[in-house]
C-alpha atoms as a PDB file:
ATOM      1  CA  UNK A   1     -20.540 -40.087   4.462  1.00  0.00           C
ATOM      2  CA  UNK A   2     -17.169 -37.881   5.010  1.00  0.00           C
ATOM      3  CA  UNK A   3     -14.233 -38.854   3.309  1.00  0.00           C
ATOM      4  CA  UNK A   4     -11.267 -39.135   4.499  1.00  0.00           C
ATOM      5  CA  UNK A   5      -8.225 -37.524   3.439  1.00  0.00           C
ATOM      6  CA  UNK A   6      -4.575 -37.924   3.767  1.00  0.00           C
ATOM      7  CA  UNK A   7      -1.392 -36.151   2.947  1.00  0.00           C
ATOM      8  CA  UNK A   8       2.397 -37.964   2.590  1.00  0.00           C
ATOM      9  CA  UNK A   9       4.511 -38.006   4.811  1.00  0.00           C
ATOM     10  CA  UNK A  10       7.486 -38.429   2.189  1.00  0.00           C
ATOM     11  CA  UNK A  11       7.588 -37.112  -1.060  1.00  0.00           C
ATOM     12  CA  UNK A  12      10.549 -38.748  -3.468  1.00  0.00           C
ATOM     13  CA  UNK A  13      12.611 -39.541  -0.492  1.00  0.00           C
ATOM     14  CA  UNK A  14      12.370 -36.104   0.848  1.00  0.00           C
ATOM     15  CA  UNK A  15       9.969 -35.478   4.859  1.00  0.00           C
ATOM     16  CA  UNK A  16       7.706 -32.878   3.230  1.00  0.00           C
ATOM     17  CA  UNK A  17       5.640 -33.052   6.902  1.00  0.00           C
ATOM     18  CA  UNK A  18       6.710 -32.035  10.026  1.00  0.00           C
ATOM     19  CA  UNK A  19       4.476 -33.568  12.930  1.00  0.00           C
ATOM     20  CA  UNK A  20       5.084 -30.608  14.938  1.00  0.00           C
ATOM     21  CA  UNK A  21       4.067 -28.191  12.611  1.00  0.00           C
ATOM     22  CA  UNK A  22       1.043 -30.266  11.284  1.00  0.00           C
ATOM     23  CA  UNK A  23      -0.072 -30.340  15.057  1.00  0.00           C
ATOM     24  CA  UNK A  24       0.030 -26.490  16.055  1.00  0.00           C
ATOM     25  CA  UNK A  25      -1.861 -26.317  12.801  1.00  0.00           C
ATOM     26  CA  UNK A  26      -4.614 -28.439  13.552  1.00  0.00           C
ATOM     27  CA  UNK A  27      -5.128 -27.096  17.310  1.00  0.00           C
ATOM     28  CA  UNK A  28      -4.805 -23.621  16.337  1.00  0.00           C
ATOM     29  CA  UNK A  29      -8.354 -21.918  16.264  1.00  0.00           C
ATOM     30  CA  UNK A  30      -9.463 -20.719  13.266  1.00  0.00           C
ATOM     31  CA  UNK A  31      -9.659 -16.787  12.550  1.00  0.00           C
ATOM     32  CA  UNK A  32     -13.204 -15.502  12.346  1.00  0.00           C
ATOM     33  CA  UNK A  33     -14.503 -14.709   8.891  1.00  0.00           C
ATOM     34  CA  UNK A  34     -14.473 -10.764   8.570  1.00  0.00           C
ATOM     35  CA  UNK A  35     -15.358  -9.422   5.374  1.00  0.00           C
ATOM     36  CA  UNK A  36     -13.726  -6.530   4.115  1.00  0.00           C
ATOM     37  CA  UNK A  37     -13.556  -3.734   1.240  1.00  0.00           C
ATOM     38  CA  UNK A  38     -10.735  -4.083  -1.656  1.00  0.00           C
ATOM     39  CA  UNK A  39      -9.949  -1.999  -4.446  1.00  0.00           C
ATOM     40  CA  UNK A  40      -8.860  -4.020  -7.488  1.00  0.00           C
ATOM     41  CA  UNK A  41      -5.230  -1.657  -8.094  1.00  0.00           C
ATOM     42  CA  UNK A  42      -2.062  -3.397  -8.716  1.00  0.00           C
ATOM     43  CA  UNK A  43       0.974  -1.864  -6.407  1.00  0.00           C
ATOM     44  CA  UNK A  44       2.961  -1.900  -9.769  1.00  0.00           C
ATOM     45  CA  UNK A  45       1.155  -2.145 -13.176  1.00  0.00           C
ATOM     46  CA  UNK A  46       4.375  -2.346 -14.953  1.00  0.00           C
ATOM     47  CA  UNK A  47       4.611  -6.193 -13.701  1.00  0.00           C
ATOM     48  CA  UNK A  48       1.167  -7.114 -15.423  1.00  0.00           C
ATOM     49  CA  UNK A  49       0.326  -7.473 -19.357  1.00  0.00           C
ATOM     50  CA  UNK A  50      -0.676  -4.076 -20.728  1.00  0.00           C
ATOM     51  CA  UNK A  51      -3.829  -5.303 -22.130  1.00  0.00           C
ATOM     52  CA  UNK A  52      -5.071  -6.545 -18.702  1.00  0.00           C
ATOM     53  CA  UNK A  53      -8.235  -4.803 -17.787  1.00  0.00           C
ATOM     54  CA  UNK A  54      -8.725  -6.518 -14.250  1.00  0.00           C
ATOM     55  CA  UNK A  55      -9.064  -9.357 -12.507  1.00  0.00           C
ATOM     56  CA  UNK A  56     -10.520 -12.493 -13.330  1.00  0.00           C
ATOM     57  CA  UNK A  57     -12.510 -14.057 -11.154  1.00  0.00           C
ATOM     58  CA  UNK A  58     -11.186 -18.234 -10.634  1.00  0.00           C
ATOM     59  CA  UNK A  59     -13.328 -21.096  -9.543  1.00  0.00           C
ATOM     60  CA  UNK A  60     -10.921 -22.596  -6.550  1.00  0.00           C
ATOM     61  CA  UNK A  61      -7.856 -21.343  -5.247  1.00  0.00           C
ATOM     62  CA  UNK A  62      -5.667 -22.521  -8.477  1.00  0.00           C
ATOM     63  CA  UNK A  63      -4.482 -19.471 -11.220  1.00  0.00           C
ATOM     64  CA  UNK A  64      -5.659 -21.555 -14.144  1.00  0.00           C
ATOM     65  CA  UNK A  65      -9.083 -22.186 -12.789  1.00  0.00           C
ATOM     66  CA  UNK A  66     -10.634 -18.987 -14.395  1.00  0.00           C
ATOM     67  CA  UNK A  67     -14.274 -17.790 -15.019  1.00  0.00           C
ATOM     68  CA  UNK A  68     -13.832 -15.950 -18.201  1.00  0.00           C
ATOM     69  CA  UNK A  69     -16.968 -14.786 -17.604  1.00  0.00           C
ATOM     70  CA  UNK A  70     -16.566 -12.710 -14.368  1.00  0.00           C
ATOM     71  CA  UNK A  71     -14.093 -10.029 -14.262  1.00  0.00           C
ATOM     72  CA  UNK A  72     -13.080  -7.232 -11.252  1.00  0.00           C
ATOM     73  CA  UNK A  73     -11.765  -4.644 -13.746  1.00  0.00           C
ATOM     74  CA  UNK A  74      -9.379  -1.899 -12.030  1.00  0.00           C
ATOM     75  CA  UNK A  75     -10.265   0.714  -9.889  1.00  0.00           C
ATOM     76  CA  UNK A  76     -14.114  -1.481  -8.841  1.00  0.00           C
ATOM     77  CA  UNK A  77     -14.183  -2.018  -5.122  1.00  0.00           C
ATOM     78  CA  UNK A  78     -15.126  -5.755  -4.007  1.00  0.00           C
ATOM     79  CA  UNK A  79     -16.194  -7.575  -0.631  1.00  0.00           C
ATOM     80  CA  UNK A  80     -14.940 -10.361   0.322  1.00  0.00           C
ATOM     81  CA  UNK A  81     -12.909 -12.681   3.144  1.00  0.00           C
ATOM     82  CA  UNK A  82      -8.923 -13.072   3.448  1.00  0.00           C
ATOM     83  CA  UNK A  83      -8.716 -16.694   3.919  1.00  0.00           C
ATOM     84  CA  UNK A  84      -5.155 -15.856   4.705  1.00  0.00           C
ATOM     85  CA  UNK A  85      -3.498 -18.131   2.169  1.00  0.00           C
ATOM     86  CA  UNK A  86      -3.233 -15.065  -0.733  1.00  0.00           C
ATOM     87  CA  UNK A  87      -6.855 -16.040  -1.606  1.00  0.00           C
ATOM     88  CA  UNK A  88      -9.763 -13.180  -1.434  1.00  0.00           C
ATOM     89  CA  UNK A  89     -13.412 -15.424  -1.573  1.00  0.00           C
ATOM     90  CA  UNK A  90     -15.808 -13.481  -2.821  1.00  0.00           C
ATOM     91  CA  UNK A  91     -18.793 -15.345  -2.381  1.00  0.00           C
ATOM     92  CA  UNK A  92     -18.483 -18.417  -3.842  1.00  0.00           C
ATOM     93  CA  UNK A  93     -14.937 -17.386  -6.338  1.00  0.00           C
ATOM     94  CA  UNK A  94     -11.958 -16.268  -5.338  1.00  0.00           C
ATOM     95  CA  UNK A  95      -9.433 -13.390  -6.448  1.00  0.00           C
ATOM     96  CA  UNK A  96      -5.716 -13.719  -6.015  1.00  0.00           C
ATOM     97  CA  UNK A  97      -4.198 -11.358  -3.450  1.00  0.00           C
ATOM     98  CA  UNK A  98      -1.113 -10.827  -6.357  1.00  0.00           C
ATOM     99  CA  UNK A  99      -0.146 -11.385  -8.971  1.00  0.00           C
ATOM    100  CA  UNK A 100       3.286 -12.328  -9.884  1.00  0.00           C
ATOM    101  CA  UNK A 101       4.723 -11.019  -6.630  1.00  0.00           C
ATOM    102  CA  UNK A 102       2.663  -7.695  -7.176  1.00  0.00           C
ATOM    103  CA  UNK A 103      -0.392  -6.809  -4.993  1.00  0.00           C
ATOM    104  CA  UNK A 104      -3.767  -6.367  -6.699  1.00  0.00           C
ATOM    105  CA  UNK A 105      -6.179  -5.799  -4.288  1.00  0.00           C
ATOM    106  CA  UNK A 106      -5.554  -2.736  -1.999  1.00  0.00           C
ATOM    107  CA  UNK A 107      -7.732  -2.519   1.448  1.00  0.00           C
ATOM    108  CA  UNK A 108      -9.965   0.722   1.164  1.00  0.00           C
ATOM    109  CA  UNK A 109     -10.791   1.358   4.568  1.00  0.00           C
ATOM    110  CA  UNK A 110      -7.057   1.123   5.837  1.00  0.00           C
ATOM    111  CA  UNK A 111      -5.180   4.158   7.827  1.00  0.00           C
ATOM    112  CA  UNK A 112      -2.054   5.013   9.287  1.00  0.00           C
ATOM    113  CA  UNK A 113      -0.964   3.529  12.358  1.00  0.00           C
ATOM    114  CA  UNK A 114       2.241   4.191  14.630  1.00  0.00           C
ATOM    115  CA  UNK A 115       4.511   1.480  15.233  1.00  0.00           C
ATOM    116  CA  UNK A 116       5.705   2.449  19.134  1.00  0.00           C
ATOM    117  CA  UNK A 117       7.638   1.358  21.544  1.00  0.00           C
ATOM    118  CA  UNK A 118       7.332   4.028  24.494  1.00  0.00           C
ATOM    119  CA  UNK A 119       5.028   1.394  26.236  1.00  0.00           C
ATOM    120  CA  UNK A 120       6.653  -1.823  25.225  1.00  0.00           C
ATOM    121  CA  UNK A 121      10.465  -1.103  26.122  1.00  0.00           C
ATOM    122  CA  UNK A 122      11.786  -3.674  24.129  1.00  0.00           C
ATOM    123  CA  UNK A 123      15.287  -4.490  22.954  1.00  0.00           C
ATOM    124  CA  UNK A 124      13.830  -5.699  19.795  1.00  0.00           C
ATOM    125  CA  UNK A 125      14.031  -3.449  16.699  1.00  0.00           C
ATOM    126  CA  UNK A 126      10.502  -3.540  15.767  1.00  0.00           C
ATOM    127  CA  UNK A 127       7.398  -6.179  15.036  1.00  0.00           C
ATOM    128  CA  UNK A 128       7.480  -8.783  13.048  1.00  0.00           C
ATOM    129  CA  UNK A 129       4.814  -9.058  10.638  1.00  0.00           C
ATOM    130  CA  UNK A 130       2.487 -12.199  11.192  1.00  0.00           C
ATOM    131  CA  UNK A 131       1.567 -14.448   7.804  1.00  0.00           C
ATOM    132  CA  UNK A 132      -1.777 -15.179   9.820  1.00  0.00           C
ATOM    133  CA  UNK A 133      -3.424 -14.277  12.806  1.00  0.00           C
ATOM    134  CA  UNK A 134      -1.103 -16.117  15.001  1.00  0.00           C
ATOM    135  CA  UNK A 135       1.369 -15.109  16.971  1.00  0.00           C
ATOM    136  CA  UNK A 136       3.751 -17.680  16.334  1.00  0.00           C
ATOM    137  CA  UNK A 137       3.220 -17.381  12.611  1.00  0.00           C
ATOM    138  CA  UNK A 138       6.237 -14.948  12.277  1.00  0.00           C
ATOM    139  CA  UNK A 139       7.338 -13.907   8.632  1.00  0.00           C
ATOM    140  CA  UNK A 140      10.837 -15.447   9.296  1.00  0.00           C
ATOM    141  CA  UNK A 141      12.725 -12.616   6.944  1.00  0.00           C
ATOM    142  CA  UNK A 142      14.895 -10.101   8.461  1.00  0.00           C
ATOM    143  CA  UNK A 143      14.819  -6.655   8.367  1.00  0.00           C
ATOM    144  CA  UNK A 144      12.041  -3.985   7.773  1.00  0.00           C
ATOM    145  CA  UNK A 145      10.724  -6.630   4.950  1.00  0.00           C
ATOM    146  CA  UNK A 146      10.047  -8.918   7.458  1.00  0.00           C
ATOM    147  CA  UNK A 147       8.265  -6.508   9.943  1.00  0.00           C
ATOM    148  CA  UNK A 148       8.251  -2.669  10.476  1.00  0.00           C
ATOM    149  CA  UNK A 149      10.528  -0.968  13.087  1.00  0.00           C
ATOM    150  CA  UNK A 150       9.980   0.977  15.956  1.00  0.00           C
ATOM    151  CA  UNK A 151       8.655   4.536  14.963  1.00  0.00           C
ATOM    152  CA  UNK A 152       7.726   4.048  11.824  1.00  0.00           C
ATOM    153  CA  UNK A 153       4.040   4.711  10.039  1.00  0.00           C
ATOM    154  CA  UNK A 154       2.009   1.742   8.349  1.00  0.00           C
ATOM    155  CA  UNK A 155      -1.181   1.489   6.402  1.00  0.00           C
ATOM    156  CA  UNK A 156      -4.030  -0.750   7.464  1.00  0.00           C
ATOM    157  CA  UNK A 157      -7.452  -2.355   8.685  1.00  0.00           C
ATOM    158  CA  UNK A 158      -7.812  -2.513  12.331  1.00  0.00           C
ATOM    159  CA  UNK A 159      -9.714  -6.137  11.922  1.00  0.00           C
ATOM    160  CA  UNK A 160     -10.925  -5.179  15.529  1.00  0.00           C
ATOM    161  CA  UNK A 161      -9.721  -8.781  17.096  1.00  0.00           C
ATOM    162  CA  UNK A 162      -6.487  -7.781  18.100  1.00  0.00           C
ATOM    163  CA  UNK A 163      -4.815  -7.589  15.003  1.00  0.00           C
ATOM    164  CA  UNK A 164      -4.410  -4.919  11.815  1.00  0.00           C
ATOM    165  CA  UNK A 165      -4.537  -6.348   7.969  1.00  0.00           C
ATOM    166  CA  UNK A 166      -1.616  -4.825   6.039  1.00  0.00           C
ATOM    167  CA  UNK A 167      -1.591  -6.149   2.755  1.00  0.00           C
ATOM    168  CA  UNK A 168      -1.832  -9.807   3.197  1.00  0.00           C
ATOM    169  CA  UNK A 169      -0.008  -9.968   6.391  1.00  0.00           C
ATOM    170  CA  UNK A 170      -0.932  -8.886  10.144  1.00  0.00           C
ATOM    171  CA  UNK A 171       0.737  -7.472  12.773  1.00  0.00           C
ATOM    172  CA  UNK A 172      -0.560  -7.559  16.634  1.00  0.00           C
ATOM    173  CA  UNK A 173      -2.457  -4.127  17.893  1.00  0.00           C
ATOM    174  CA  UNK A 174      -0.553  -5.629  21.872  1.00  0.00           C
ATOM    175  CA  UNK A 175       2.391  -7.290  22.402  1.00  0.00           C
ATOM    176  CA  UNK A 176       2.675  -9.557  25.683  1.00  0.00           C
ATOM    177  CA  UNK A 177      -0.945  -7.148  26.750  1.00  0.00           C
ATOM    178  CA  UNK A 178       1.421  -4.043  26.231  1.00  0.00           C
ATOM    179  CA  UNK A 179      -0.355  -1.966  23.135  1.00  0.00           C
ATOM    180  CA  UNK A 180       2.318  -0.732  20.336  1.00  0.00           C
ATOM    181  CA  UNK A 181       0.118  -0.045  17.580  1.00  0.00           C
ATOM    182  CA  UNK A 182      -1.697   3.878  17.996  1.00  0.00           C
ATOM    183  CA  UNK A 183      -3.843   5.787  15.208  1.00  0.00           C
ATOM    184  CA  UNK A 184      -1.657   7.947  13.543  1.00  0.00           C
ATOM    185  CA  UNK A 185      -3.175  11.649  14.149  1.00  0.00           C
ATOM    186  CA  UNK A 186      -2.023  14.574  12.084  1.00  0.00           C
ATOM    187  CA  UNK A 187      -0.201  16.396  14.996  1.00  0.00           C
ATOM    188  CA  UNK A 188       1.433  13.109  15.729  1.00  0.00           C
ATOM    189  CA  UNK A 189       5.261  13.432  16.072  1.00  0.00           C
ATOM    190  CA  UNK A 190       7.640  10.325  16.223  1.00  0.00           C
ATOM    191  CA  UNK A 191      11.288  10.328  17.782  1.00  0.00           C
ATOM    192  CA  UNK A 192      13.651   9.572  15.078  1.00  0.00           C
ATOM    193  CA  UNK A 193      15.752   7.515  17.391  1.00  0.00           C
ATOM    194  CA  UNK A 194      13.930   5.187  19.143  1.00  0.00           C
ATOM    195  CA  UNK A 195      10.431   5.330  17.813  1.00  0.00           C
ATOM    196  CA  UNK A 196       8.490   6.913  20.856  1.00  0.00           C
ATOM    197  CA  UNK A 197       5.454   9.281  20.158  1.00  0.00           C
ATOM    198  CA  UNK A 198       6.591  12.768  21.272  1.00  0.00           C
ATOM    199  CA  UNK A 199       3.866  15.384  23.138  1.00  0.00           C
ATOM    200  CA  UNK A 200       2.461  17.824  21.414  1.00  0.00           C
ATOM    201  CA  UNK A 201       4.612  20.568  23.190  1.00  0.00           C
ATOM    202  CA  UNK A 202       7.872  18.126  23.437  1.00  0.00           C
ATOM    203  CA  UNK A 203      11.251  20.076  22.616  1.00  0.00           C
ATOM    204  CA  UNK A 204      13.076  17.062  23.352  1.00  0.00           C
ATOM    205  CA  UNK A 205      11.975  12.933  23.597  1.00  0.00           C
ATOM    206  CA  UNK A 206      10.971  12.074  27.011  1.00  0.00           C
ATOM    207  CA  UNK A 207      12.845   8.940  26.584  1.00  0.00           C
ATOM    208  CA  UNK A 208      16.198   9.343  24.906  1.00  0.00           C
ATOM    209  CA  UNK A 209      16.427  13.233  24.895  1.00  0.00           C
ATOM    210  CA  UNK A 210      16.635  13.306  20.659  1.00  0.00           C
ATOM    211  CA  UNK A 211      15.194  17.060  19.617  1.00  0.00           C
ATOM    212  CA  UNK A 212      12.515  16.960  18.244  1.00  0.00           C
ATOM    213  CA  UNK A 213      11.362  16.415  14.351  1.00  0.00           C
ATOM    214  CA  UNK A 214      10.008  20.154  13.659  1.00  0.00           C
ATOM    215  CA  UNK A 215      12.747  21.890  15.257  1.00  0.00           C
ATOM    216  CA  UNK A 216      15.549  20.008  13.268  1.00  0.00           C
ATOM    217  CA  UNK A 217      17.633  22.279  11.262  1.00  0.00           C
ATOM    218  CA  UNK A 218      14.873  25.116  12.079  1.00  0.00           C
ATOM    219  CA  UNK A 219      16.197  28.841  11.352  1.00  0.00           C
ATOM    220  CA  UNK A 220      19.405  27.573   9.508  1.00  0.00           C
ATOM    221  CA  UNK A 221      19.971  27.424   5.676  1.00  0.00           C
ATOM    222  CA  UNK A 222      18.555  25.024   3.513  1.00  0.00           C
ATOM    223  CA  UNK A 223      15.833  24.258   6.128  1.00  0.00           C
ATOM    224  CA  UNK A 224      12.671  24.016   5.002  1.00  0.00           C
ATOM    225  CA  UNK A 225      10.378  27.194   4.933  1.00  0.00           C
ATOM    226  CA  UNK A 226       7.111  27.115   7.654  1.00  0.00           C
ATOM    227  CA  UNK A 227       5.397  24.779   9.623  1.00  0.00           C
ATOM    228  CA  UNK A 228       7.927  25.116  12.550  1.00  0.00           C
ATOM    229  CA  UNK A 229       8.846  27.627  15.438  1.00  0.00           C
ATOM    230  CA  UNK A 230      11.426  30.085  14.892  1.00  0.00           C
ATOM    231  CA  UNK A 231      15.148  29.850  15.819  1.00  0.00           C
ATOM    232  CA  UNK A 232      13.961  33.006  18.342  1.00  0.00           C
ATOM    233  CA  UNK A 233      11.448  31.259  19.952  1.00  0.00           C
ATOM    234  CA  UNK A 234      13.159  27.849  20.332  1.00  0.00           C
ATOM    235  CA  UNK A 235      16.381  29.799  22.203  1.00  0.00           C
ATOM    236  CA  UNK A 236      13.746  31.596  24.472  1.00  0.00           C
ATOM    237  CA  UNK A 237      12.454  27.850  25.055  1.00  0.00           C
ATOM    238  CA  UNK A 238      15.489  26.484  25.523  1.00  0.00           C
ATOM    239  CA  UNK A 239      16.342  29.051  28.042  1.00  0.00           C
ATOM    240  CA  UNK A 240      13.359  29.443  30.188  1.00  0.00           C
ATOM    241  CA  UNK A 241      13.601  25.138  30.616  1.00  0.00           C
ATOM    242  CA  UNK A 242      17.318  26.273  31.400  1.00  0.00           C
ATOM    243  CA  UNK A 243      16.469  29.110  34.203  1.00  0.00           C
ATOM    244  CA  UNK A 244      13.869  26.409  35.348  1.00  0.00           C
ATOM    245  CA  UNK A 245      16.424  24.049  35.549  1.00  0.00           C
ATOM    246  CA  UNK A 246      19.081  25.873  37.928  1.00  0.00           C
ATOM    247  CA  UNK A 247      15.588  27.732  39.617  1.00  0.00           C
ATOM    248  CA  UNK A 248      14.963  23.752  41.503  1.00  0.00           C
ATOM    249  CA  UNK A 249      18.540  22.967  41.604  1.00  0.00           C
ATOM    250  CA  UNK A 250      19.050  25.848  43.610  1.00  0.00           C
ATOM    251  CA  UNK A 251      15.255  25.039  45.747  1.00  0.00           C
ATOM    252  CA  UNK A 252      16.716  22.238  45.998  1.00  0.00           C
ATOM    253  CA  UNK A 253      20.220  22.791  47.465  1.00  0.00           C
ATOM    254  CA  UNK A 254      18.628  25.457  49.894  1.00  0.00           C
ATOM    255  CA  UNK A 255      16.146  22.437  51.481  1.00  0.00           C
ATOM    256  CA  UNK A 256      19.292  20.052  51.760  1.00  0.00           C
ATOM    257  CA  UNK A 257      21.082  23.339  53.922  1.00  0.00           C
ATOM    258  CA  UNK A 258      17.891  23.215  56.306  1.00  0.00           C
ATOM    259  CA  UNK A 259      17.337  20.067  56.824  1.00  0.00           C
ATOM    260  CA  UNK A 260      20.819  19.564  57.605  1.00  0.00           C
ATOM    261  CA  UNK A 261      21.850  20.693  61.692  1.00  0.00           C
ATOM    262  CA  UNK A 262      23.869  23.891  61.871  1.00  0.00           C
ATOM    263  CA  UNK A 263      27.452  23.228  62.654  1.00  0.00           C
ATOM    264  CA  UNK A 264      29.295  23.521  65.938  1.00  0.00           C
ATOM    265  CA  UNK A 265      31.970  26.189  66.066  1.00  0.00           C
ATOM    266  CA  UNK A 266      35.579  24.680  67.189  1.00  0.00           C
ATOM    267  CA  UNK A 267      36.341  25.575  70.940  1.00  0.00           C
ATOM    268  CA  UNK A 268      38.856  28.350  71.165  1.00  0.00           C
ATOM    269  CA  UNK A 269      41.885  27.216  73.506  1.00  0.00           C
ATOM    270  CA  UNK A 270      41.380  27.939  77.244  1.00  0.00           C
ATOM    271  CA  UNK A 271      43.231  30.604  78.173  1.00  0.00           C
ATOM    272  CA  UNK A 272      46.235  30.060  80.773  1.00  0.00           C
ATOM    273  CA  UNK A 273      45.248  30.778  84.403  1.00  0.00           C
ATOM    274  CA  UNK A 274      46.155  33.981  86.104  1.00  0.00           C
ATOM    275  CA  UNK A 275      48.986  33.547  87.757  1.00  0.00           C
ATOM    276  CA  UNK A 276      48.530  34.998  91.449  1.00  0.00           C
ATOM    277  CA  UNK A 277      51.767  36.296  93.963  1.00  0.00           C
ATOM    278  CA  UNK A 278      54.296  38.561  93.993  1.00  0.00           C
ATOM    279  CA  UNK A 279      53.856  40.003  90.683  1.00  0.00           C
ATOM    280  CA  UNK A 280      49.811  41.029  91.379  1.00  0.00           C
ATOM    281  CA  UNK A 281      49.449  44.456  92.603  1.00  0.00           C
ATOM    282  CA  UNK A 282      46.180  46.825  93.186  1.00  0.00           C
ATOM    283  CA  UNK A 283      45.236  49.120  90.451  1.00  0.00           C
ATOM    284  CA  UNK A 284      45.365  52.605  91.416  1.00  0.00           C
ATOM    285  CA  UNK A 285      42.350  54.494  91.138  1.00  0.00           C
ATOM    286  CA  UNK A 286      42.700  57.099  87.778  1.00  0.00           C
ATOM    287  CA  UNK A 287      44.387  60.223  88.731  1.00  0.00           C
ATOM    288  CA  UNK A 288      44.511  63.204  86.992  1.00  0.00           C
ATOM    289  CA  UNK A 289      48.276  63.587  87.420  1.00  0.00           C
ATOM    290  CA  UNK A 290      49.988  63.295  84.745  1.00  0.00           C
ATOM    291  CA  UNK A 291      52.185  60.871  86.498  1.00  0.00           C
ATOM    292  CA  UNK A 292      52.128  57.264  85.813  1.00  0.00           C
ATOM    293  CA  UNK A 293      53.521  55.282  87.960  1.00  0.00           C
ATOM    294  CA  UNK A 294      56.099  52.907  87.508  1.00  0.00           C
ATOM    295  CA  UNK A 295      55.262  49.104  87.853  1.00  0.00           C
ATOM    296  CA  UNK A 296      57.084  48.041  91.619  1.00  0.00           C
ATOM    297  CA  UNK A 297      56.418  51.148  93.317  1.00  0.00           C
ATOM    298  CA  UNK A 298      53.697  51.356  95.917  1.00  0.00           C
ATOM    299  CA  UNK A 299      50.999  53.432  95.270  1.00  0.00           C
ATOM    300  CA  UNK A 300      51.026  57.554  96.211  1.00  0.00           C
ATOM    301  CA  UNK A 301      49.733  57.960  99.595  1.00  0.00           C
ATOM    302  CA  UNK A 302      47.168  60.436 100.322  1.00  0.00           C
END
């Protein structure tokens, strides 16, 4: 026989329940079990005792309930299941994920991952890390804490459902079916501006026209020495997209000019009639006389 179990609603006069949440909870599916690597390493070691040697192993999901027997020293690697509540089970005993505040148990497989935007187009600044794998399970802090922005480069487990493990928080691989997590490769270049993964010949981003990362502060003092193109060879590149530029400005002007009809010269004014009578007279055939004649006189007779 099951037993039943029950939570209060009101704890010393204070609603310590909300029906709304306790409903979403219940018809939310649960995450599939995946079992992954860890390496026992605190983030910061300075947080812990000095004499600590590892981890020890506890019987339930409680800090006190120990097994002083069983111990993940540092540095061992362990198996086990996030059940997304800052417990690791590892078979049947669990390890905490930290340890006041400080992570102990590093994912091993985890890589680097691009945080981008070029796809998404959103007005938002980044993504907000998830505290399970749900989407409306949003850590509600602000800021890169509370998720990582646009164009920036995480470490984690693609879990291969849709989401990536970092730490012990998620973030969606898709947002609204629109990808913005990518593998980080080595010749990978982000736009410092607005986060979108640059080609691998891009001078400038495609989307907000920023130069690009290796040619900052190339060729001038103080820049840092190889790696990058010479000053040379980005004013050659700068020029020939220039000449290619003004090269299909001018194609282009020239296929406006004949498409367009030739224009129609103005009339020139009519000129006034001849005027016919008294003042029209014959014209004399040439003569080699050096004598012109005079207009009103009659023609020589012969």
């Amino acid at each position: 026989h099951r037993r039943q179990q029950y939570l209060r609603g009101e704890l010393e006069g204070f609603e310590v329940l909300d029906p709304a949440s306790v409903f979403l909870q219940a018809g939310a599916a649960p995450s599939a079990s995946i079992e992954l690597h860890y390496v026992v390493q605190a983030a910061d070691r300075g947080r812990l005792p000095r004499d600590s040697v590892g981890l020890t192993y506890r019987f339930s999901k409680a800090l006190e309930d120990t097994d002083v027997s069983a111990t993940a020293v540092w540095g061992v690697v362990v198996s086990g299941v996030d059940e997304e509540d800052g417990w690791l089970r590892v078979g049947n005993r669990y390890l905490p994920m930290a340890i006041h505040g400080t992570e102990v148990l590093m994912l091993r497989d985890a890589r680097e991952y691009v945080v981008d935007n070029s796809l998404l187009q959103s007005e938002a600044p980044g993504v907000a890390y998830r505290l399970s794998r749900h989407m409306d399970d949003k850590d509600p802090r602000e800021g890169s804490i509370g998720g990582p922005p646009f164009g920036t480069i995480i470490t984690g487990v693609d879990l291969g459902d849709g989401w990536l493990k970092v730490g012990n928080r998620f973030l969606p691989t898709k947002v609204n079916g629109v990808r913005v997590l990518f593998e980080r490769r080595e010749d990978h270049q982000i736009c410092s501006a607005c986060g979108n993964i640059l080609m691998d010949d891009s001078v400038f981003c495609r989307k907000c026209g920023t130069l690009a990362h290796s040619l900052v502060g190339e060729g001038t003092e103080g820049s840092p020495a190889g790696g990058g193109r010479s000053r040379e060879k980005m004013q050659k590149e700068l020029d020939t997209m220039y000449q290619e530029f003004q090269r299909r400005m001018m194609s282009e002007a020239d296929a406006r000019s004949l498409a367009e009809p030739l224009p129609v010269p103005a009339s020139s004014p009519a000129l006034p009639p001849v005027q016919s009578g008294l003042l029209d007279f014959p014209i004399a055939p040439h003569s080699r006389s050096p004598a012109a004649s005079s207009p009103g006189q009659a023609p020589p007779a012969r």
